[in-house]
Protein backbone atom coordinates (compact mmCIF):
# COMPACT_ATOMS: atom_id res chain seq x y z
CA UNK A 1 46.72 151.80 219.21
CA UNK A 2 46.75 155.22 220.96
CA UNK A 3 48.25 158.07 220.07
CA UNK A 4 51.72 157.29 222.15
CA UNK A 5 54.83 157.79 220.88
CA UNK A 6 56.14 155.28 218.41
CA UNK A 7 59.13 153.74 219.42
CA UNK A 8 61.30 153.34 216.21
CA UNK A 9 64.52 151.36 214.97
CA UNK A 10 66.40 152.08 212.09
CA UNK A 11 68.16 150.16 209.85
CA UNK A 12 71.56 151.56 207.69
CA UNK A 13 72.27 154.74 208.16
CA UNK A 14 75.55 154.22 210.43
CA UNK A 15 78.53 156.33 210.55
CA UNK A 16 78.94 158.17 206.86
CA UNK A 17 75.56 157.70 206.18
CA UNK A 18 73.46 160.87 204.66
CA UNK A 19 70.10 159.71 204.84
CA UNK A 20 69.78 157.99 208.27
CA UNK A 21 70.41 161.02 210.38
CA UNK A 22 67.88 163.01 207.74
CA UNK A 23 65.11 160.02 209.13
CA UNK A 24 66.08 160.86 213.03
CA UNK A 25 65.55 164.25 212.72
CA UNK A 26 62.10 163.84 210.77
CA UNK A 27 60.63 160.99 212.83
CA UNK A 28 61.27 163.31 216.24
CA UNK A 29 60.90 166.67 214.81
CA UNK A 30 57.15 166.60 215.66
CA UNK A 31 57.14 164.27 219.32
CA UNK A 32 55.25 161.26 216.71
CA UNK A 33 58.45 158.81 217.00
CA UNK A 34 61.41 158.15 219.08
CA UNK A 35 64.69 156.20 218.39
CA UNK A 36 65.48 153.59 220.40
CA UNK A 37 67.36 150.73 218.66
CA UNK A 38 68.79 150.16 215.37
CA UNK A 39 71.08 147.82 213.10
CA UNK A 40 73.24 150.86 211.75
CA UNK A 41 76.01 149.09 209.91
CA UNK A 42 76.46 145.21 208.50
CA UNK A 43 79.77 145.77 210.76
CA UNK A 44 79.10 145.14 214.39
CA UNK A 45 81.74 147.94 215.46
CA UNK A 46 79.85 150.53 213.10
CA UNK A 47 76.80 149.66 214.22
CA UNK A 48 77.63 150.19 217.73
CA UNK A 49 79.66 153.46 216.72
CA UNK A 50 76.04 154.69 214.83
CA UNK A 51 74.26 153.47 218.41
CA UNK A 52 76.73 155.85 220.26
CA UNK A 53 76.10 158.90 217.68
CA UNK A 54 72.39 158.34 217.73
CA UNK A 55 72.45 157.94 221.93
CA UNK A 56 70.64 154.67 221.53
CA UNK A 57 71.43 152.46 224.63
CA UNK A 58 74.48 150.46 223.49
CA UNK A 59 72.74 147.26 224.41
CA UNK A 60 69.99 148.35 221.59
CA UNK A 61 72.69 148.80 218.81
CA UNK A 62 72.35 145.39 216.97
CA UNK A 63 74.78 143.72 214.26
CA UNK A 64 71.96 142.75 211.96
CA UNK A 65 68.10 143.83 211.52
CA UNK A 66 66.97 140.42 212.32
CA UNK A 67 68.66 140.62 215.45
CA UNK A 68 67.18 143.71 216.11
CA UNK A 69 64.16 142.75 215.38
CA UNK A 70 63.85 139.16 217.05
CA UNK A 71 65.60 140.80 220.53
CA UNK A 72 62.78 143.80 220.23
CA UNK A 73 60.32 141.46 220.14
CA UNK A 74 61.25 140.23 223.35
CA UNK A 75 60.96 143.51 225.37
CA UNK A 76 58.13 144.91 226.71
CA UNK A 77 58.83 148.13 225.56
CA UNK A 78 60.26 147.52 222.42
CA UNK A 79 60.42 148.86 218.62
CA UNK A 80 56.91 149.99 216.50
CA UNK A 81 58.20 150.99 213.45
CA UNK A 82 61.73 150.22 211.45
CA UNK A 83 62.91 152.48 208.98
CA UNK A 84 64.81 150.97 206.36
CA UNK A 85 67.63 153.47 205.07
CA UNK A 86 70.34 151.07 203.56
CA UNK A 87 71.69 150.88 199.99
CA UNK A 88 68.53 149.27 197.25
CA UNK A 89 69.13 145.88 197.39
CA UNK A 90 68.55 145.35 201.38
CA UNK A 91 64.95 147.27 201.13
CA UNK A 92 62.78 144.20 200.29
CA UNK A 93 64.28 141.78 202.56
CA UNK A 94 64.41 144.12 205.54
CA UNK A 95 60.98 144.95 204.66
CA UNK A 96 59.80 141.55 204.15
CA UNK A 97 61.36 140.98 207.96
CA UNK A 98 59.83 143.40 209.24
CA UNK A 99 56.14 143.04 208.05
CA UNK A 100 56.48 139.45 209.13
CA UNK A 101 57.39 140.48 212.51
CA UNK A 102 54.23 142.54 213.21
CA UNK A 103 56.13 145.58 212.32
CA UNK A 104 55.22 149.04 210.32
CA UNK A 105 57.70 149.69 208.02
CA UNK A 106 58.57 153.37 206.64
CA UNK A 107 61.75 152.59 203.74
CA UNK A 108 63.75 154.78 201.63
CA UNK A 109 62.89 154.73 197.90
CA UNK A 110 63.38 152.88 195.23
CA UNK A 111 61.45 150.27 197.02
CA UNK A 112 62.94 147.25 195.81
CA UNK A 113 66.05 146.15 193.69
CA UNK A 114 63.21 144.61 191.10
CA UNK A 115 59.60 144.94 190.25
CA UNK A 116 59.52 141.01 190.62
CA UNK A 117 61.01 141.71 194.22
CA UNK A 118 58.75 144.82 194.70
CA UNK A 119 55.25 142.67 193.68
CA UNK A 120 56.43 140.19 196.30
CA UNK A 121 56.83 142.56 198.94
CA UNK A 122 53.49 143.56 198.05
CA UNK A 123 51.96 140.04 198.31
CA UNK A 124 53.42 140.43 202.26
CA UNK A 125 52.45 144.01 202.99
CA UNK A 126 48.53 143.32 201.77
CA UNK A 127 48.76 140.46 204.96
CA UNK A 128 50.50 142.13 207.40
CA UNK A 129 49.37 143.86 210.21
CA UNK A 130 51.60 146.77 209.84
CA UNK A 131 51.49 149.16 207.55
CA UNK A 132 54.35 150.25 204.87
CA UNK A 133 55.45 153.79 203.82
CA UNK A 134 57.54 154.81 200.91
CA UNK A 135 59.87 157.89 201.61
CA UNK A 136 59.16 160.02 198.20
CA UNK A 137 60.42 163.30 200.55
CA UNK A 138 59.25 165.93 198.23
CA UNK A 139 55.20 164.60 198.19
CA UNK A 140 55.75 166.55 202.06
CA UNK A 141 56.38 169.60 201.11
CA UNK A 142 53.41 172.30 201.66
CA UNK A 143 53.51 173.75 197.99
CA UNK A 144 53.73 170.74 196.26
CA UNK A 145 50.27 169.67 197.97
CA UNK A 146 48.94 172.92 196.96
CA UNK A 147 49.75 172.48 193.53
CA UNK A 148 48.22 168.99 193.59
CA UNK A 149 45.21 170.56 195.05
CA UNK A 150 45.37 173.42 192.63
CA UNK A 151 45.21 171.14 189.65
CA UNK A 152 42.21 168.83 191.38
CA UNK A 153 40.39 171.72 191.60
CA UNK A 154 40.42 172.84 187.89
CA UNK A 155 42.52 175.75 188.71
CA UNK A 156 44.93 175.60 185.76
CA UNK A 157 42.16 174.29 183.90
CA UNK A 158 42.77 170.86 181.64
CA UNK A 159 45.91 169.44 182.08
CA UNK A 160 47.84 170.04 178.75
CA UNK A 161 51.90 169.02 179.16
CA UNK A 162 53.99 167.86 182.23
CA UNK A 163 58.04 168.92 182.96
CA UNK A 164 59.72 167.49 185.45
CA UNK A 165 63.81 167.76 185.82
CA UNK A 166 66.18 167.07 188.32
CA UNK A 167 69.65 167.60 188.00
CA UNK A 168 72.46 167.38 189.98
CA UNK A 169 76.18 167.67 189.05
CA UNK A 170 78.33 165.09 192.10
CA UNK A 171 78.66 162.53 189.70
CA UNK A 172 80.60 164.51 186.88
CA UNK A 173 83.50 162.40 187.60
CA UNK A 174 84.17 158.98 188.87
CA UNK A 175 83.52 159.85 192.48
CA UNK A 176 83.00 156.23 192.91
CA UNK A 177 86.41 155.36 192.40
CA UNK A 178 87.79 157.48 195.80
CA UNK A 179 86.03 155.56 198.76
CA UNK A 180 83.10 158.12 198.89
CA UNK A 181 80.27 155.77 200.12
CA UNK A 182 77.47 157.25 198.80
CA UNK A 183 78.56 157.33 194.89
CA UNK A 184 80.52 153.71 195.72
CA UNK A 185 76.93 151.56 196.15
CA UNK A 186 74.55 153.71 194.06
CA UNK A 187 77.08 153.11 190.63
CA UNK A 188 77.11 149.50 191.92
CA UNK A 189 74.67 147.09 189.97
CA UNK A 190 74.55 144.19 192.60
CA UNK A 191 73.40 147.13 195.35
CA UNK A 192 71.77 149.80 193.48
CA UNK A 193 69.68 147.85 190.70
CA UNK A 194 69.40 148.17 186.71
CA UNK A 195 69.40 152.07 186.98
CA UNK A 196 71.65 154.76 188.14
CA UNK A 197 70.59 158.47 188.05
CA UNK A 198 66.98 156.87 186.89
CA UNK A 199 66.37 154.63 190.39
CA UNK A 200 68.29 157.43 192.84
CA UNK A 201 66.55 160.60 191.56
CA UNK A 202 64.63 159.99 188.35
CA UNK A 203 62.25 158.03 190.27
CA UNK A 204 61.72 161.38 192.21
CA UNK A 205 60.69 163.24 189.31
CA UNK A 206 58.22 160.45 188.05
CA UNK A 207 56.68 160.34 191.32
CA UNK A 208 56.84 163.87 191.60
CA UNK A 209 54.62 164.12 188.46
CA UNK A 210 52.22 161.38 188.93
CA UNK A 211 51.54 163.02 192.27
CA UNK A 212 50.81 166.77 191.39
CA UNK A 213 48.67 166.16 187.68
CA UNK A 214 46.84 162.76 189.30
CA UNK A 215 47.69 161.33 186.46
CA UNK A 216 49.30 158.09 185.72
CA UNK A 217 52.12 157.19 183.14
CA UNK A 218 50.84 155.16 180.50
CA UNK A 219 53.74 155.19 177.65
CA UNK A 220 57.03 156.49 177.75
CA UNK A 221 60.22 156.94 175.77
CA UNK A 222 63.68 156.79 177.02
CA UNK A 223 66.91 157.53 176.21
CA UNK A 224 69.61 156.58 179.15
CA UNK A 225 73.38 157.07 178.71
CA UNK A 226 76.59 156.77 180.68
CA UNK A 227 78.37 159.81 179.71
CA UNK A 228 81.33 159.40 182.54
CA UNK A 229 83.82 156.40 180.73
CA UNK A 230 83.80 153.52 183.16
CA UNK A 231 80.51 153.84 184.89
CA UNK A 232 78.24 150.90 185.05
CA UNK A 233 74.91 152.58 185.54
CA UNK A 234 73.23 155.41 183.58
CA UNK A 235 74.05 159.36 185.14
CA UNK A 236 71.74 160.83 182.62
CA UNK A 237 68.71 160.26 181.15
CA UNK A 238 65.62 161.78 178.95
CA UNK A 239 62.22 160.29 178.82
CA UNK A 240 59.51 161.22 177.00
CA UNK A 241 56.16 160.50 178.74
CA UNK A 242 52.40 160.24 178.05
CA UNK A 243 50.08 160.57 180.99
CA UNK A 244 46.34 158.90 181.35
CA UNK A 245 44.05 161.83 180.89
CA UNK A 246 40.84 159.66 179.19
CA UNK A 247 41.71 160.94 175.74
CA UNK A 248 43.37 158.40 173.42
CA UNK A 249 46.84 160.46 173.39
CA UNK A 250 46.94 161.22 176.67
CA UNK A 251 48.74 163.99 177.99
CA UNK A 252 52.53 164.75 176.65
CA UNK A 253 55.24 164.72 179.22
CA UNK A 254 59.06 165.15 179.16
CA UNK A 255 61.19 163.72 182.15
CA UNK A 256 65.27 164.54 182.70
CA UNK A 257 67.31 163.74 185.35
CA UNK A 258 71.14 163.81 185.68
CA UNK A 259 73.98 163.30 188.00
CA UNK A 260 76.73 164.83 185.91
CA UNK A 261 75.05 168.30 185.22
CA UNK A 262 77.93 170.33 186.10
CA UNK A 263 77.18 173.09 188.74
CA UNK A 264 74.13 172.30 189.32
CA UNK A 265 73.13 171.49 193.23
CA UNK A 266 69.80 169.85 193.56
CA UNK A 267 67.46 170.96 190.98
CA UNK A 268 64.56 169.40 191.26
CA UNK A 269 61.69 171.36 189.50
CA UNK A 270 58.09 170.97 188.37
CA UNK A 271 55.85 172.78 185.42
CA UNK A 272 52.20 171.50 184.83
CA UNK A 273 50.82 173.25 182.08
CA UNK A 274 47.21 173.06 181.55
CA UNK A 275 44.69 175.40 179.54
CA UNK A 276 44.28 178.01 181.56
CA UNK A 277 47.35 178.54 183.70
CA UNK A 278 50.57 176.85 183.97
CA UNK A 279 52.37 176.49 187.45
CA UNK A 280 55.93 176.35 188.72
CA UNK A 281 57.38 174.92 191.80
CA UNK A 282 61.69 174.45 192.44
CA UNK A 283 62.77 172.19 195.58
CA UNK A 284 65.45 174.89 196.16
CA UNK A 285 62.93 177.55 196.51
CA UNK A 286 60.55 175.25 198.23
CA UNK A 287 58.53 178.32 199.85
CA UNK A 288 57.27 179.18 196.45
CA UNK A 289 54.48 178.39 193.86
CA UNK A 290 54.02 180.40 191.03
CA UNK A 291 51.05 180.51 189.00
CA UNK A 292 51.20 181.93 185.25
CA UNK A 293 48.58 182.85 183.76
CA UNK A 294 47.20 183.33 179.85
CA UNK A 295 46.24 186.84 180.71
CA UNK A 296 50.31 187.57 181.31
CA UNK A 297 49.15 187.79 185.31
CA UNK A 298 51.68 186.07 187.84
CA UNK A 299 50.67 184.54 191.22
CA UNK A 300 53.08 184.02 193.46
CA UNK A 301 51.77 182.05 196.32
CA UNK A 302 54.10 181.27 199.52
CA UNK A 303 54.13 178.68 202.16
CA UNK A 304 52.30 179.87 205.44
CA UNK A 305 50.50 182.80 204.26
CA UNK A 306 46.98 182.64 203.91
CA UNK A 307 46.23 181.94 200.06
CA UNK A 308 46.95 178.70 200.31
CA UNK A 309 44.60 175.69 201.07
CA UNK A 310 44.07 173.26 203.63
CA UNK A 311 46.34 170.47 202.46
CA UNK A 312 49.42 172.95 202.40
CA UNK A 313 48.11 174.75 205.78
CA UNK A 314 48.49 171.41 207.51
CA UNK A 315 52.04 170.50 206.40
CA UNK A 316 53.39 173.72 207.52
CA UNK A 317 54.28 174.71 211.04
CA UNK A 318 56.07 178.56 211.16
CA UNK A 319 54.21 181.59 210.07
CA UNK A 320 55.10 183.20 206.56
CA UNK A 321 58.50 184.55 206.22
CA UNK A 322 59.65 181.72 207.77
CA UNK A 323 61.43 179.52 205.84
CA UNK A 324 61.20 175.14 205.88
CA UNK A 325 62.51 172.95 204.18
CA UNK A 326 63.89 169.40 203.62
CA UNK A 327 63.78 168.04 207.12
CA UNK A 328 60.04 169.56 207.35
CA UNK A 329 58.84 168.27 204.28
CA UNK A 330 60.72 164.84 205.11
CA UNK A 331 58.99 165.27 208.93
CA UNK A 332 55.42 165.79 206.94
CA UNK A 333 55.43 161.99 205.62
CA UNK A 334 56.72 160.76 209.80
CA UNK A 335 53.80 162.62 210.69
CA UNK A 336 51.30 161.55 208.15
CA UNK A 337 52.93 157.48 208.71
CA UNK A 338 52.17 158.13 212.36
CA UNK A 339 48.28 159.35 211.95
CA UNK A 340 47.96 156.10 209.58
CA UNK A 341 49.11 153.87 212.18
CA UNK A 342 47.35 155.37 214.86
CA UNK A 343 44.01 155.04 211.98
CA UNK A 344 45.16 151.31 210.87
CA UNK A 345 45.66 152.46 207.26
CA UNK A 346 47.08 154.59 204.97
CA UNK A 347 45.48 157.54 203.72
CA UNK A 348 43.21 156.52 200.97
CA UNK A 349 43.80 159.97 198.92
CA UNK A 350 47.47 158.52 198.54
CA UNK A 351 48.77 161.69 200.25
CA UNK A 352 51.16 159.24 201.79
CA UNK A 353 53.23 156.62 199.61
CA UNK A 354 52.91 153.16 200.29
CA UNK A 355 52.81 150.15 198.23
CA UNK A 356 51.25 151.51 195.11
CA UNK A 357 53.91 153.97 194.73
CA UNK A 358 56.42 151.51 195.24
CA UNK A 359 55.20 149.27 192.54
CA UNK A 360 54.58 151.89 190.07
CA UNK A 361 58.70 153.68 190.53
CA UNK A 362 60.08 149.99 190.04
CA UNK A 363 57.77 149.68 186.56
CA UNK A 364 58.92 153.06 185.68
CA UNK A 365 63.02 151.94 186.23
CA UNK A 366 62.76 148.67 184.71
CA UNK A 367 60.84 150.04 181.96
CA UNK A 368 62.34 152.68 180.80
CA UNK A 369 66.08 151.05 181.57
CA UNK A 370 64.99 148.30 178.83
CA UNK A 371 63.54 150.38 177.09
CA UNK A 372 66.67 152.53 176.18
CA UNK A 373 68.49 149.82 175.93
CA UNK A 374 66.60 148.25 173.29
CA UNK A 375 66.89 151.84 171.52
CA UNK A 376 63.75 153.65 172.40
CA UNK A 377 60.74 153.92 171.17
CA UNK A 378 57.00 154.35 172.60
CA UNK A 379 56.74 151.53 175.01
CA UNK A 380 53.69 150.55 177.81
CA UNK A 381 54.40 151.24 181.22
CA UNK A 382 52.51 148.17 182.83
CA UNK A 383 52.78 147.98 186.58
């Protein structure tokens, strides 16, 4: 394939949606994709109301994704690329759809409502002909590639402890209970999965982790709770972690992630500790990495200027000073997806998410959600 634009369709992300106009402005934010059909909404009048928001030809705004993707085949200039933004439990079948349909898929995270569903989808994707993306958004931001770089190269020296939190306080109350959309399907077993806070944002933070140290979680401990009275899924949780570092204890970790942490925003934030310098990185200070050294030295490196390496170089586009964020970091994995079409594969550094991530965030849900629920304890996380 050359290196034309990619013609994309998206599925979810209709009127109300948060995520699906997030994936718009990524995809076209660097000229790689543009969006010309979708199945917005199960609801035929939503999805054409999504169609008219998006200014996708009406006649492109389909009731279901297998619609969508059965008339695209049809036309000569039709879709490349779906990208799959609904609630959990439509990822693997709209996946499954798409891969069968000669299609590259690029879906929201968790990948699947079940590791039996995700190892399934991975049986497909290993005999497709397109290629399948997994959108962990904060792998694209430029720091967070220097810091995995940093740590490659021995600059912190041998990796010694891992914390990773993410917090967020909308779920304090029952926010489910008023119509908001968003809280209504991710509280909802049948759509969301076995986990809550663990599958929408503590899946983040493990992937976060593995993805920085290059290390992979072998054990774990976890503690989930409902603390809001009449929630079905967990809005807090605390896992302890071990990471694979050769040694026969591994590396000690500790995980926590929250929706009812009152006040707090979006906190997503990263220490790696190793024996010669620890480092620091916050998602709402994205522009920064700080390095802390034993000597009581600071390094504060930023995003754009010219300390930083090649990996972080190439996922940023405005000179230092300049701030980016979310939609830039989200843009980096469209952009990344679209060089690995345009290649036939995916990156084999694993710079870019695919299947392997997939498999390994549904192990560390069901896991650690059994795992708590049998009352803790050091358990294998076996993918």
């Amino acid at each position: 394939m050359s290196n034309a634009v990619l013609r994309l369709g998206l599925i979810g992300g209709g009127p109300g949606s948060f995520i699906g106009p997030v994936h718009r402005m990524a995809a076209e934010l660097d000229g790689r994709f543009r969006l010309v059909a979708g199945a917005f909404s199960s609801d035929p009048d939503r999805s054409r109301q999504g169609g008219a928001a998006y200014s996708v030809d009406p006649a492109r705004a389909y009731p279901s994704y297998a619609a969508m993707i059965a008339a695209e085949r049809e036309r000569a200039d039709g879709i490349d690329v779906v990208a799959i933004v609904t609630p959990n439990h439509l990822h693997v079948p709209a996946s499954v759809h798409a891969l069968h349909a000669g299609l590259h898929v690029m879906c929201d995270k968790p990948a699947a409502l079940t590791l039996a569903e995700m190892r399934d989808l991975a049986e497909v994707a290993a005999g497709a002909r397109g290629l399948y993306a997994l959108t962990h958004t904060y792998t694209g931001y430029p720091l967070v590639r220097e810091a995995r770089a940093l740590v490659a190269a021995g600059r912190i020296g041998r990796l010694r402890k891992v914390v990773v939190e993410y917090s967020q306080g909308w779920l304090s109350t029952r926010v489910e209970t008023t119509g908001l959309k968003q809280a209504d399907w991710r509280t909802d077993p049948g759509r969301s999965g076995a986990g809550g806070c663990i599958g929408d944002i503590g899946v983040h933070a493990f992937n976060l982790a593995e993805f920085v140290t290059g290390a992979l979680v072998t054990r774990l401990c976890a503690d989930l709770s409902i603390l809001v009275p009449g929630r079905r899924l967990d809005d807090d949780c605390n896992i302890l972690l071990r990471f694979d570092d050769g040694t026969p204890t591994g590396v000690p970790g500790v995980l926590q992630a929250s929706q009812i942490a009152a006040g707090d925003r979006n906190g997503l934030r990263l220490r790696v500790f190793g024996t010669e310098a620890g480092l620091d990185w916050s998602q709402e200070t994205p522009n920064t990495l700080t390095i802390n050294g034993l000597d009581g030295r600071t390094e504060v490196l930023h995003a754009g200027g010219g300390a930083v390496g090649a990996a972080a170089q190439a996922a940023t586009r405005l000179p230092i000073g300049h701030p980016e964020g979310y939609i830039e970091a989200f843009a980096n994995l469209y952009r990344d997806f679209a060089a690995a079409i345009h290649a036939g594969r995916l990156p084999p550094d694993g710079t870019l998410p695919g299947v392997d991530a997939g498999l390994r965030g549904m192990a560390f849900i069901e896991t650690a959600v059994a795992n708590s629920a049998a009352g803790g304890g050091w358990v294998r996380l076996a993918v």
